[in-house]
C-alpha atoms as a PDB file:
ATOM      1  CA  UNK A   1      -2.349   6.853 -47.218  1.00  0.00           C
ATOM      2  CA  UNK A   2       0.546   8.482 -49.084  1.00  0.00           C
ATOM      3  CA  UNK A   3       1.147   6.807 -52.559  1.00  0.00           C
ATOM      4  CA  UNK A   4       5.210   8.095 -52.192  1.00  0.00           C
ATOM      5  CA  UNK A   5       6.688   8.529 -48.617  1.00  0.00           C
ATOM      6  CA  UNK A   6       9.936  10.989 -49.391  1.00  0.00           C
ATOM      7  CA  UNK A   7      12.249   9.808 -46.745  1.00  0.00           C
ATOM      8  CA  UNK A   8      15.685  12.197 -45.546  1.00  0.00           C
ATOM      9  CA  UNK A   9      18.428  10.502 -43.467  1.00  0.00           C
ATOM     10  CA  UNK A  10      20.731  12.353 -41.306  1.00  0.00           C
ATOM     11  CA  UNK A  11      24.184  11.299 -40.872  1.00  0.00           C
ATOM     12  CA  UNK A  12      25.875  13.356 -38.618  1.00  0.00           C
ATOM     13  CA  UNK A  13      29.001  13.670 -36.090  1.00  0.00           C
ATOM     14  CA  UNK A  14      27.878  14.093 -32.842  1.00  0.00           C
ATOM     15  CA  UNK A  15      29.316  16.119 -29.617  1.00  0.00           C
ATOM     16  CA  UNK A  16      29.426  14.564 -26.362  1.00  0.00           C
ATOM     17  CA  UNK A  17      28.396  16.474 -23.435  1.00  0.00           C
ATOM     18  CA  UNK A  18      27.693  19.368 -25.538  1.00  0.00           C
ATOM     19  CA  UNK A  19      23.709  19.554 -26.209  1.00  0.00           C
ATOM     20  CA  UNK A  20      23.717  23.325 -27.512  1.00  0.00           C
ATOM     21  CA  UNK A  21      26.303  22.208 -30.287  1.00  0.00           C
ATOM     22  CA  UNK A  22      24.359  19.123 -31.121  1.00  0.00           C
ATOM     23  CA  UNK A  23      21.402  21.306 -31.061  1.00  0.00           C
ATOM     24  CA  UNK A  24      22.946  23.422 -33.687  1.00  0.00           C
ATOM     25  CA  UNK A  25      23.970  20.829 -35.792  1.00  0.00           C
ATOM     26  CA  UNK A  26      20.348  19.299 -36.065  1.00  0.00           C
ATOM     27  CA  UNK A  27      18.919  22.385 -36.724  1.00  0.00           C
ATOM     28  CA  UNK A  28      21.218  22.928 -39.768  1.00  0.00           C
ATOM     29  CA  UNK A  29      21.052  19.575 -41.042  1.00  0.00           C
ATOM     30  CA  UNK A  30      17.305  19.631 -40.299  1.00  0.00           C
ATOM     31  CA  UNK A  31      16.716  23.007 -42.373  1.00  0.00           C
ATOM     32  CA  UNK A  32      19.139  21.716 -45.519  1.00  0.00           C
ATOM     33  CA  UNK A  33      16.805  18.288 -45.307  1.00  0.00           C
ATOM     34  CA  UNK A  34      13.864  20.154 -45.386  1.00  0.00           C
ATOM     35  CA  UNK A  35      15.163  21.870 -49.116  1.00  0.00           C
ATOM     36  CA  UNK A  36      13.990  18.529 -50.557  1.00  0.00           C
ATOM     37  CA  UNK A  37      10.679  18.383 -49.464  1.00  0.00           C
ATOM     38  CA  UNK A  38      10.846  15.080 -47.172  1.00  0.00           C
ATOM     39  CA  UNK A  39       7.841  13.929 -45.283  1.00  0.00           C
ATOM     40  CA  UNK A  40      10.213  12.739 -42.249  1.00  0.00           C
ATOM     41  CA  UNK A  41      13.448  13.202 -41.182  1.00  0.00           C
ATOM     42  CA  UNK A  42      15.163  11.031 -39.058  1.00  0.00           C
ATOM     43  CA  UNK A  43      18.462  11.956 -37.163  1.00  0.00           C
ATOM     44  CA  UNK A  44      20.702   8.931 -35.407  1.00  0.00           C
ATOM     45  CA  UNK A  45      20.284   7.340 -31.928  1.00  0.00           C
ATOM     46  CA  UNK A  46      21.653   9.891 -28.993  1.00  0.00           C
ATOM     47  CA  UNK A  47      21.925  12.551 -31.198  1.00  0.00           C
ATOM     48  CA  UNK A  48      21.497  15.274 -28.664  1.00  0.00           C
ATOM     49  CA  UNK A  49      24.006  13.955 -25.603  1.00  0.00           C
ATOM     50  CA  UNK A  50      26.470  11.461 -27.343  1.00  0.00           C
ATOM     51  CA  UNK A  51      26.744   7.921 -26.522  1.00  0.00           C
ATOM     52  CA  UNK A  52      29.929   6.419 -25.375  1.00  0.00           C
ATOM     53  CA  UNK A  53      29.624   7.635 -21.465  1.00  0.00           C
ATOM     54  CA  UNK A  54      31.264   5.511 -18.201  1.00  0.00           C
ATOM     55  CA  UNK A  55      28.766   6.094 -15.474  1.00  0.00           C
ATOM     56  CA  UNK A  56      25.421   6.633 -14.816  1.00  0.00           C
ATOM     57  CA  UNK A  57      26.795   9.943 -12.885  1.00  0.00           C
ATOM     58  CA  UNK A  58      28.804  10.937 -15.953  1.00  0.00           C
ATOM     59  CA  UNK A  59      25.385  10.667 -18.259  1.00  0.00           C
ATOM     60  CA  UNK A  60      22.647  12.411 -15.389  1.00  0.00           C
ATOM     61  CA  UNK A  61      23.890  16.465 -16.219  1.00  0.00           C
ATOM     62  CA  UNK A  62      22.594  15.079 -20.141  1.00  0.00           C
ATOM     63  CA  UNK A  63      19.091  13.313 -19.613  1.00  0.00           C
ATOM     64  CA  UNK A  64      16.058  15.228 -21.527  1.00  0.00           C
ATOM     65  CA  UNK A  65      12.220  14.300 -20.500  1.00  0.00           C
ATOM     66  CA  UNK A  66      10.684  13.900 -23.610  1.00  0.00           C
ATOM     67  CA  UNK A  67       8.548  17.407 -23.040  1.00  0.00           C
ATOM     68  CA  UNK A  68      11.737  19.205 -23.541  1.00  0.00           C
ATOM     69  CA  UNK A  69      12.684  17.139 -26.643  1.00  0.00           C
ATOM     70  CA  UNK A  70       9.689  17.822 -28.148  1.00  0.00           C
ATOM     71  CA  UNK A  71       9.445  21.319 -27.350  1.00  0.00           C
ATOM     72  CA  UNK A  72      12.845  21.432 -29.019  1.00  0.00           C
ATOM     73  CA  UNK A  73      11.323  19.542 -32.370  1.00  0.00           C
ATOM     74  CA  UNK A  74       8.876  21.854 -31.815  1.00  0.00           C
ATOM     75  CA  UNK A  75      10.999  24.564 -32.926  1.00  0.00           C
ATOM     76  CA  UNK A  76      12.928  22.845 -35.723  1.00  0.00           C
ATOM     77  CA  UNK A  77       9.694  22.480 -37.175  1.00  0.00           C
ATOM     78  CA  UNK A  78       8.369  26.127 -36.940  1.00  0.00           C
ATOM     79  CA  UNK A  79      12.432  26.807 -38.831  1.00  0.00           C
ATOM     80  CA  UNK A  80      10.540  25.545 -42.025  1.00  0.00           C
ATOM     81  CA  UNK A  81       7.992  26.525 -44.637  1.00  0.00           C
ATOM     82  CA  UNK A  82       4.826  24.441 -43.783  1.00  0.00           C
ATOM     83  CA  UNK A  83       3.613  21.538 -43.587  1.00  0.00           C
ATOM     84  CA  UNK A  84       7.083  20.554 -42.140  1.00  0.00           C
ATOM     85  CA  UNK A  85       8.444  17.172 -41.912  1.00  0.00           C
ATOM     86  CA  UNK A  86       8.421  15.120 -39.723  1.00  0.00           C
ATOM     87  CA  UNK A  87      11.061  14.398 -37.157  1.00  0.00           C
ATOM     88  CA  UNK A  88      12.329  11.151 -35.348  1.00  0.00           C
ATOM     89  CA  UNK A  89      15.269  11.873 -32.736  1.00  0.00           C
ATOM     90  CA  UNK A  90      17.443   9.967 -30.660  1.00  0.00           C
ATOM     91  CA  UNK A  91      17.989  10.922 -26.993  1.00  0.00           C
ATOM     92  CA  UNK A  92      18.369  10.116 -23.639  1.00  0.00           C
ATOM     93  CA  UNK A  93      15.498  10.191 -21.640  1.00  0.00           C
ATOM     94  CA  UNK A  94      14.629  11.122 -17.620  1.00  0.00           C
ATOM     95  CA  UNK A  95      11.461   9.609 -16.961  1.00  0.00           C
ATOM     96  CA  UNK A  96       9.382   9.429 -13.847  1.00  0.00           C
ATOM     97  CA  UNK A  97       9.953   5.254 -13.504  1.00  0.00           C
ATOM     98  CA  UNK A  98      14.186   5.400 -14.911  1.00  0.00           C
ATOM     99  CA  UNK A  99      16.436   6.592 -17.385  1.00  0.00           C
ATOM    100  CA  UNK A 100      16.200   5.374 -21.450  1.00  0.00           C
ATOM    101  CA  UNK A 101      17.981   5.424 -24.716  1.00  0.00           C
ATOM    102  CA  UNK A 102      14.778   6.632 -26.508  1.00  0.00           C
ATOM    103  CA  UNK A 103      13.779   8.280 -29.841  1.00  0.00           C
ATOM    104  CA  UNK A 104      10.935  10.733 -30.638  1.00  0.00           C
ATOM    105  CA  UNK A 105       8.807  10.874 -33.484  1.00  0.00           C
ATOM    106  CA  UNK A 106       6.828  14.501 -33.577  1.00  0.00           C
ATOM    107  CA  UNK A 107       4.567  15.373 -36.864  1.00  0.00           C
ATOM    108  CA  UNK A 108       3.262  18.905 -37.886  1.00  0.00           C
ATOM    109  CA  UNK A 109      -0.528  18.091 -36.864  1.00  0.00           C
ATOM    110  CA  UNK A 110       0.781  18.389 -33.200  1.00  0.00           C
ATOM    111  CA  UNK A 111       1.692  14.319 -32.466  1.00  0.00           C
ATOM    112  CA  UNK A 112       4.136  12.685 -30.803  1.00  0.00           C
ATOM    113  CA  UNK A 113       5.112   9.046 -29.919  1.00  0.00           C
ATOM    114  CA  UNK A 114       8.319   7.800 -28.109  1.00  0.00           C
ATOM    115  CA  UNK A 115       9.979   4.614 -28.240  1.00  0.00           C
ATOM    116  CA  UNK A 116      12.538   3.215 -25.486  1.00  0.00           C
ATOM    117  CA  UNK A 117      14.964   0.943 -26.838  1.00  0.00           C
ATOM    118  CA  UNK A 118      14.300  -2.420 -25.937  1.00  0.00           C
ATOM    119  CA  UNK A 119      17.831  -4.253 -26.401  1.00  0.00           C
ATOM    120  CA  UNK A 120      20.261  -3.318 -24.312  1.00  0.00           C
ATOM    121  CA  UNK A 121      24.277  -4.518 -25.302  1.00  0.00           C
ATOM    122  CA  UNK A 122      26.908  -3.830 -22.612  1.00  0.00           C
ATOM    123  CA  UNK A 123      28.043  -0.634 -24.553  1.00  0.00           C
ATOM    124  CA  UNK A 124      28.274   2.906 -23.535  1.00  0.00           C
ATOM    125  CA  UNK A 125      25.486   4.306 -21.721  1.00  0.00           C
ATOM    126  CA  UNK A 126      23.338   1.237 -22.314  1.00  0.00           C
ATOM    127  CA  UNK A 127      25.578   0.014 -19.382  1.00  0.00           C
ATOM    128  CA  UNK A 128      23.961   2.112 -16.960  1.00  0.00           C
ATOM    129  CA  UNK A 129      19.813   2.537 -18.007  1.00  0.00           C
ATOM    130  CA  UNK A 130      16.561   0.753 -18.206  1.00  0.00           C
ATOM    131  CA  UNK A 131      15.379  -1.511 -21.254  1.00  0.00           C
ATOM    132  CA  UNK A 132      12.173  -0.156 -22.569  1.00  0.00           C
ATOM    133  CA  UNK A 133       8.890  -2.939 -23.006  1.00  0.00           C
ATOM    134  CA  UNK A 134       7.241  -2.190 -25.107  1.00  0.00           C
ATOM    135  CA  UNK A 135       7.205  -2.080 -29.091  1.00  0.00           C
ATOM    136  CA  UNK A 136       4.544  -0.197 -31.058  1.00  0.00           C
ATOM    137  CA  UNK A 137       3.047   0.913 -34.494  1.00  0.00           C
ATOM    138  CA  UNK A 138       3.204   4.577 -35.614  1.00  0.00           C
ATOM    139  CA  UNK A 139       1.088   6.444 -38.617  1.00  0.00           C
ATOM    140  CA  UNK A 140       3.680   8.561 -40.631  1.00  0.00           C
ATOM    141  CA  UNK A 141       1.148  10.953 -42.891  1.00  0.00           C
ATOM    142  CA  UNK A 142      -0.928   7.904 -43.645  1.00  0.00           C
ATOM    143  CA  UNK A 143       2.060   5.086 -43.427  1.00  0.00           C
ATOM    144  CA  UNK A 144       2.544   2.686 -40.457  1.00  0.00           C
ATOM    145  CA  UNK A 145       5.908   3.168 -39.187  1.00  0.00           C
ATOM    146  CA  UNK A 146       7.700   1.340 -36.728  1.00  0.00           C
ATOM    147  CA  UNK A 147      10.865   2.160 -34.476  1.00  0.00           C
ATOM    148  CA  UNK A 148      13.800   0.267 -33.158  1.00  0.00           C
ATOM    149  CA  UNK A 149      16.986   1.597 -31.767  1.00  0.00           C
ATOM    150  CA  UNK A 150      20.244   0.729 -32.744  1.00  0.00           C
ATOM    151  CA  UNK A 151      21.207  -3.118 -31.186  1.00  0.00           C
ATOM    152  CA  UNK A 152      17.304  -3.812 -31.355  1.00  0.00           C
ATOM    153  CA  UNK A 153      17.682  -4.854 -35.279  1.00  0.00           C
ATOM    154  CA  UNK A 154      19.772  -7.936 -34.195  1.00  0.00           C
ATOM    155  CA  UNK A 155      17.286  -9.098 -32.770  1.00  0.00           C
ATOM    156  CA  UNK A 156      14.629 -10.826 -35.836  1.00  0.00           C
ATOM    157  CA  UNK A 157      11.866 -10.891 -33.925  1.00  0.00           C
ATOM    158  CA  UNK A 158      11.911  -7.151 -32.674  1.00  0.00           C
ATOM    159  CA  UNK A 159      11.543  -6.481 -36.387  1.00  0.00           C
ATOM    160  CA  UNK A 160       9.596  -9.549 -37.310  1.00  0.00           C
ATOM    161  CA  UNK A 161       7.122  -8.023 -34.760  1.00  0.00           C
ATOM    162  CA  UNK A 162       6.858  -4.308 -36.149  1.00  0.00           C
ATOM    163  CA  UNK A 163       5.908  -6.292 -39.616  1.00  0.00           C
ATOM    164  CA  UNK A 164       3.149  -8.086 -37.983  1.00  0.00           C
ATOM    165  CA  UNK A 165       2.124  -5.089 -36.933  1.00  0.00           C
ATOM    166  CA  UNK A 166       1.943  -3.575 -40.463  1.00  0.00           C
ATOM    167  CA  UNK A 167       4.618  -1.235 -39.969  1.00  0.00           C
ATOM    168  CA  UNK A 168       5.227  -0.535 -44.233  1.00  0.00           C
ATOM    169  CA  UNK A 169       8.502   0.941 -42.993  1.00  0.00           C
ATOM    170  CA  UNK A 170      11.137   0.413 -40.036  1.00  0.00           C
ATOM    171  CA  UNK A 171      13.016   3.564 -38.637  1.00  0.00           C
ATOM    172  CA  UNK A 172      16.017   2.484 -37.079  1.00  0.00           C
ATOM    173  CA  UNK A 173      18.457   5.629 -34.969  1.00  0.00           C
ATOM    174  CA  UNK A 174      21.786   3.874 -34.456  1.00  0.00           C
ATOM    175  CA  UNK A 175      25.295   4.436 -33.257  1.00  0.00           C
ATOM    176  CA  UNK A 176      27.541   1.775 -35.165  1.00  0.00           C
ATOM    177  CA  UNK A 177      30.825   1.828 -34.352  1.00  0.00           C
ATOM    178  CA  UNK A 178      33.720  -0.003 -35.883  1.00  0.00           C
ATOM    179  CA  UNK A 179      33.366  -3.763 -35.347  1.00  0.00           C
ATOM    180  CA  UNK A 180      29.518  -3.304 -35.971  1.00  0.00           C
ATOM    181  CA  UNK A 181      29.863  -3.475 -40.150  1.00  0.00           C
ATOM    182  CA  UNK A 182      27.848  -6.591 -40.386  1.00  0.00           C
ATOM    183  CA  UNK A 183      24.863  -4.279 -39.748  1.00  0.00           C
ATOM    184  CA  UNK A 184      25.169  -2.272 -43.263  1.00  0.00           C
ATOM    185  CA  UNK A 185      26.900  -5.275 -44.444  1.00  0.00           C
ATOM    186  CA  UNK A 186      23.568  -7.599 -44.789  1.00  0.00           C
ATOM    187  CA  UNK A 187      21.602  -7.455 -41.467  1.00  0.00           C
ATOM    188  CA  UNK A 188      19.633  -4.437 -42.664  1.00  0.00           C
ATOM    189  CA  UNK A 189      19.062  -6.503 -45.862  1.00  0.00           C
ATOM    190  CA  UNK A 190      17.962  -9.647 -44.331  1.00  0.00           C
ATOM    191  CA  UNK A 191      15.754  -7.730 -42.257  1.00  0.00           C
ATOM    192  CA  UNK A 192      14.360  -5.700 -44.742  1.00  0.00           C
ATOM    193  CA  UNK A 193      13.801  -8.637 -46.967  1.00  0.00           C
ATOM    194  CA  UNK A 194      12.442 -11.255 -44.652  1.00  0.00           C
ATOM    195  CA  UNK A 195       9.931  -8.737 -43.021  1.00  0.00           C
ATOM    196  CA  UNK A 196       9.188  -7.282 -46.879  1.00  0.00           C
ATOM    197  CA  UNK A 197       9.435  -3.352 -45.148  1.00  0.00           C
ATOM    198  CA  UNK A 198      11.455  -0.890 -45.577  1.00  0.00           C
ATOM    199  CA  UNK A 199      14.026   0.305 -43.115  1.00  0.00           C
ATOM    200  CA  UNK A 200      15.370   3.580 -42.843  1.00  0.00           C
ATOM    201  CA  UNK A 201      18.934   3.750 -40.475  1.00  0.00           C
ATOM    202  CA  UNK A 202      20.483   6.800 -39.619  1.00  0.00           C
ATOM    203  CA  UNK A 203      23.848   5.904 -37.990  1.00  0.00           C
ATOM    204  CA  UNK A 204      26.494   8.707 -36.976  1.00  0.00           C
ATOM    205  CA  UNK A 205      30.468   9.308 -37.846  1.00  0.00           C
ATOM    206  CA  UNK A 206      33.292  10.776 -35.948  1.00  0.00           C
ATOM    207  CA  UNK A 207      35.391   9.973 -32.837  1.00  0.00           C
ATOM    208  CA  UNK A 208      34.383   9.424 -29.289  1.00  0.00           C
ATOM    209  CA  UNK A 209      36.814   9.053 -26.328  1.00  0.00           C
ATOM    210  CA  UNK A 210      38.386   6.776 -28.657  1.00  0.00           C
ATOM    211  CA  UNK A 211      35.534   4.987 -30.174  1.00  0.00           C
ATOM    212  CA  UNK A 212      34.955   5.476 -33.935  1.00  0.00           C
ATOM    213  CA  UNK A 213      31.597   5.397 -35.447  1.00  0.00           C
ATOM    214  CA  UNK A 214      31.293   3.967 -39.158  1.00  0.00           C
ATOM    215  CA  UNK A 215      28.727   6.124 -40.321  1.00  0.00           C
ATOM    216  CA  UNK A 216      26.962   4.014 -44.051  1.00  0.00           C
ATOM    217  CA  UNK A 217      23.882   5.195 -43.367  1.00  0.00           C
ATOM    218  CA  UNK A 218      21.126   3.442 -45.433  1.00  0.00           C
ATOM    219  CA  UNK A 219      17.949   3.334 -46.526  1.00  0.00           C
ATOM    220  CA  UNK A 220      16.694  -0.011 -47.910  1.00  0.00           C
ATOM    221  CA  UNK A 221      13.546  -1.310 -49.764  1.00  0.00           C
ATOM    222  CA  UNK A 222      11.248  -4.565 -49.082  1.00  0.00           C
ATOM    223  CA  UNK A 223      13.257  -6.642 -51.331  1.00  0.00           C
ATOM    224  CA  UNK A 224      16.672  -5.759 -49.246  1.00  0.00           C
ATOM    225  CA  UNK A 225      18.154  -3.613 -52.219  1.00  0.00           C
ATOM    226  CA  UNK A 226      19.846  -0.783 -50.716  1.00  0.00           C
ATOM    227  CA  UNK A 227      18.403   2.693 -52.332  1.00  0.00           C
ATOM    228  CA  UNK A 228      20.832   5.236 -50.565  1.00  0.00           C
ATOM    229  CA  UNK A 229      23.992   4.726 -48.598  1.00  0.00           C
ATOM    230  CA  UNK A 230      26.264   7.478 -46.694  1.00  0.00           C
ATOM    231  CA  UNK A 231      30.012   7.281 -46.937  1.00  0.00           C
ATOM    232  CA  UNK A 232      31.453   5.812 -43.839  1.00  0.00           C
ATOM    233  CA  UNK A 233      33.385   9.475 -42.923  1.00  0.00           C
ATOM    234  CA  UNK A 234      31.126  12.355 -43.855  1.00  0.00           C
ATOM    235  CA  UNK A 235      27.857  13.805 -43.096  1.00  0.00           C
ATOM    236  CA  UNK A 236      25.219  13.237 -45.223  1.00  0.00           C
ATOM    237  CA  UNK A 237      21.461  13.665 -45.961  1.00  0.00           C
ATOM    238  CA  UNK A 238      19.867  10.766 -48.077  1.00  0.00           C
ATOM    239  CA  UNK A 239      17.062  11.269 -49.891  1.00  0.00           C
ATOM    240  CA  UNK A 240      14.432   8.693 -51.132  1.00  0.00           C
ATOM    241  CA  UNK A 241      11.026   7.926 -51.808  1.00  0.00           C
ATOM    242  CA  UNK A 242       9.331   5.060 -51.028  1.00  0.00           C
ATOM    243  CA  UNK A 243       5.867   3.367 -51.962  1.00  0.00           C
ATOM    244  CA  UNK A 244       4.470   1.508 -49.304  1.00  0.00           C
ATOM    245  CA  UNK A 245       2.284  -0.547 -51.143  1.00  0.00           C
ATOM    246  CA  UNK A 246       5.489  -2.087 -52.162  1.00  0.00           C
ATOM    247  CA  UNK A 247       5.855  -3.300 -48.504  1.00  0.00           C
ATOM    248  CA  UNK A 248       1.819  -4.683 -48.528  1.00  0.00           C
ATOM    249  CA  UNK A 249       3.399  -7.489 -51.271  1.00  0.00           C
ATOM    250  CA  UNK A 250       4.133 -10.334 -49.008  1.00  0.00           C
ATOM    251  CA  UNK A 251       3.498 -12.857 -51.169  1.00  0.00           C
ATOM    252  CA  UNK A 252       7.024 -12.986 -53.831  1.00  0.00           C
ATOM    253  CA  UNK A 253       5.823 -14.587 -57.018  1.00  0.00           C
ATOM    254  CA  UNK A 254       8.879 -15.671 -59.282  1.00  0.00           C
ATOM    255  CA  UNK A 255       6.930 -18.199 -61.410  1.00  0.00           C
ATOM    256  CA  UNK A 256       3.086 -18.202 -60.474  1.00  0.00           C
ATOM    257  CA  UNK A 257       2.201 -21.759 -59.010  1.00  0.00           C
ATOM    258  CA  UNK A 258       5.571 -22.792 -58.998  1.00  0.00           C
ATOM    259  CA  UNK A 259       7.651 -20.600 -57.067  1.00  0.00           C
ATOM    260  CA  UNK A 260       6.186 -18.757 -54.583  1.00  0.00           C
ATOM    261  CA  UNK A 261       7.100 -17.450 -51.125  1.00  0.00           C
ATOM    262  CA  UNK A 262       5.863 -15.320 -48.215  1.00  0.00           C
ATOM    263  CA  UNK A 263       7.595 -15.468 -45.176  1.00  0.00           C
ATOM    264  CA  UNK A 264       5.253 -13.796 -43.037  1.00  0.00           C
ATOM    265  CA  UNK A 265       1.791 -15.993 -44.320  1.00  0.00           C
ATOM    266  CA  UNK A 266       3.772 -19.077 -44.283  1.00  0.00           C
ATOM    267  CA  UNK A 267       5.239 -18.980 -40.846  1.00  0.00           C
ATOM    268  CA  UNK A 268       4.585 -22.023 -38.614  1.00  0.00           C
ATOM    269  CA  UNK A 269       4.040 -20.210 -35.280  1.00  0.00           C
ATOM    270  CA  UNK A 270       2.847 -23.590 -33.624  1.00  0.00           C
ATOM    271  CA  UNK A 271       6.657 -24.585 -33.770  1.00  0.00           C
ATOM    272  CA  UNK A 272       8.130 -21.284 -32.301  1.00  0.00           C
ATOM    273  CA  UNK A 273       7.482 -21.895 -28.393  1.00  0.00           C
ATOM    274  CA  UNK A 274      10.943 -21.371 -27.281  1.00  0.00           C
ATOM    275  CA  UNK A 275      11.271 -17.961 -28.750  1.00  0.00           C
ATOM    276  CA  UNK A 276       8.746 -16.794 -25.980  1.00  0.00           C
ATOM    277  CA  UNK A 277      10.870 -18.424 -23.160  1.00  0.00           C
END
């Protein structure tokens, strides 16, 4: 395992209907990531199709399988001097049993994992697609790494479960748009902080048939300090490194025998039954 995990963070404006552009776009922001040595770099939720679409009809002409995204991280890869980071990438998936807000995660040694988002709000194209079931555990050059999508980090116990996993750190592709602030506001925080992870949230700006996205991308350490935020109008790439040992410190000592706290080893699950109902 990696000592220091450099993350990047893409904030970007994204192009609906208009996957060449977006294409374009990732490469670019992809290649100027890449000048800063990262071990990952993770772009926002949709990133290749846009989000904000009326109908499953409108949507269909945009679905990727995940073979083509991959063929096309693939290539962003082979843009770079080796080893190349890492890349996790929202899309919208075609698969053989529905249709899926997913994200990709594809590493230089040839892997790949995909995650479907799981939460589903009545928004956009989550109107019209399939919630994914199941949540999972990814190794990030040595580092467990969870992913969640977007509306999936309201929910505690999607990230509560990623922890319990031993996930060190939480990527999270996301389109916020305006009337979602509490998410940079303090639910990244709290989750970041109860869960003792860091989370990593690449969120996207601009205008989309008349929906504005807030951009304040962030990336946020086990203690729920934020370590890099994006401006709410530009794009961006945040850099940071993070040690996830760091995130192996349940335990919180303040004063040794007399203030203590772990809210993951002393969790009562006995008394939880309704969450499962």
């Amino acid at each position: 395992m990696k000592e220091t995990l450099r993350l990047a963070v893409v904030q970007m404006d994204v192009r609906i209907d208009d996957i060449p552009h977006n294409q374009g776009a990732i490469a670019r922001l992809y290649t100027t990531a890449a000048q800063s040595s990262p071990d990952l770099v993770l772009f926002p939720e949709a990133a290749l199709s846009g989000y904000c679409y009326n109908s499953y009809a409108e949507v269909k002409p945009y679905l990727l399988s995940a073979a083509e995204v991959e063929r096309f991280c693939r290539r962003l890869m082979d843009m770079v001097d080796h080893p190349a980071p890492a890349v996790a990438l929202g899309f919208l998936e075609i698969a053989e049993d529905g249709v899926y807000n997913s994200a990709i995660l594809c590493q230089a040694d040839g892997s790949s994992d995909v995650y479907r988002k799981t939460h589903l709000p009545v928004l956009g194209v989550d109107r019209f697609i399939q919630r994914g079931s199941e949540i999972g555990v990814m190794d990030v050059a040595g580092v467990p790494t969870g992913v969640l999508i977007c509306y999936d980090i309201r929910f505690p116990e999607a990230a509560r479960i990623v922890a319990l996993r031993g996930a060190d750190l939480l990527l999270l592709p996301t389109n916020w748009p305006e009337g979602a602030e509490s998410a940079p506001d303090y639910v990244l925080r709290a989750r970041a902080r109860e869960n003792r992870i860091y989370i990593a949230a690449a969120n996207r700006i601009g205008m989309e048939r008349g929906r504005r996205f807030i951009g304040r991308s962030q990336i946020v350490d086990p203690s729920g300090t934020v370590l890099s935020e994006a401006t709410a109008n530009r794009e961006a790439v945040l850099i940071a490194d993070i040690e996830p040992a760091a995130a192996r410190a349940k335990r919180i000592v303040i004063e040794p025998g007399a203030w203590e706290q772990d809210t993951l080893g002393d969790r009562r699950p006995e008394l939880y039954g309704e969450l499962t109902t």
